[in-house]
Protein backbone atom coordinates (compact mmCIF):
# COMPACT_ATOMS: atom_id res chain seq x y z
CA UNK A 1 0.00 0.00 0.00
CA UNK A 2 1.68 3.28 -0.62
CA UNK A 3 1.52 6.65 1.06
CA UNK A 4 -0.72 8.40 -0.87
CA UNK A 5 -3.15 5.19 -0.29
CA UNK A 6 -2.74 5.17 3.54
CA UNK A 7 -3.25 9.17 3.39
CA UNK A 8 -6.69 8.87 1.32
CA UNK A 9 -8.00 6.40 3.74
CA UNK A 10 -6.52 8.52 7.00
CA UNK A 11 -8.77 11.47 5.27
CA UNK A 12 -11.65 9.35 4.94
CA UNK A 13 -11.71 8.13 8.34
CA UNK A 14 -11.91 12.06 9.45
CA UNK A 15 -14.42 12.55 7.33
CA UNK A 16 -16.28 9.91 8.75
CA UNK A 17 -15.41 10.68 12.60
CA UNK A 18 -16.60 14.38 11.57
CA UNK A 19 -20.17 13.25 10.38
CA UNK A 20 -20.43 11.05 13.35
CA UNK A 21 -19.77 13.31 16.06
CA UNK A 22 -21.91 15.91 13.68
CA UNK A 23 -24.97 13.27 14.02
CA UNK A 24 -24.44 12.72 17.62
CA UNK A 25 -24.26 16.19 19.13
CA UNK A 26 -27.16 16.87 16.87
CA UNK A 27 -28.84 13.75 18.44
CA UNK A 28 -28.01 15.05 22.20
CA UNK A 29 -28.98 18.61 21.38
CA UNK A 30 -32.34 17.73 19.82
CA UNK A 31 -32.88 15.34 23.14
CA UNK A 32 -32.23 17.90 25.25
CA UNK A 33 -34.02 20.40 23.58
CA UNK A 34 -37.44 18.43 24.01
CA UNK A 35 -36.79 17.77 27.67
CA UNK A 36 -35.92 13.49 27.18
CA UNK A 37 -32.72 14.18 28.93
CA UNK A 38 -30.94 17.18 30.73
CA UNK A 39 -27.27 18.42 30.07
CA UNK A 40 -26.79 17.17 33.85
CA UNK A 41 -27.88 14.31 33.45
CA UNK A 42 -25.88 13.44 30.22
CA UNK A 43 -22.85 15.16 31.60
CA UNK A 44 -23.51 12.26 35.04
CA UNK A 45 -23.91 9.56 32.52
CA UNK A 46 -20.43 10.43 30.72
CA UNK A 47 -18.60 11.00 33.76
CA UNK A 48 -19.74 7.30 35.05
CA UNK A 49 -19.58 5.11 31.61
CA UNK A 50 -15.91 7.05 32.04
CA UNK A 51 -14.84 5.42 34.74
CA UNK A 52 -15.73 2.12 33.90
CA UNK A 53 -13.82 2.00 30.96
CA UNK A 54 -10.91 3.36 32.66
CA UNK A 55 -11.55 0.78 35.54
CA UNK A 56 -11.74 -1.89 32.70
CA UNK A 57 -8.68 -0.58 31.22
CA UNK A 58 -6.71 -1.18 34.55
CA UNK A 59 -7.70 -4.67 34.51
């Protein structure tokens, strides 16, 4: 594979980690906005599925 290969398929992966985070932000902020979840609550959630998969990563 040469370099020009592994640096079209580096830019593609942004691409695609830039529409995915664009989909889920939109996602949170549209739940959010009809009162499903708060921006406490989601921040709690994060904070706790955080340290389990730092816990896990200890293991």
């Amino acid at each position: 594979m040469s370099e020009v290969d592994i640096l079209y398929q580096i830019s593609n992966l942004k691409e695609i980690d830039y529409k995915n985070t664009l989909v889920l932000t939109s996602l949170v902020e549209l739940l959010i906005d009809k009162g499903v979840i708060t921006r406490k609550e989601l921040i709690s959630k994060t904070k706790e599925l955080d340290c389990i998969a730092v816990t896990l990563e200890g293991e």
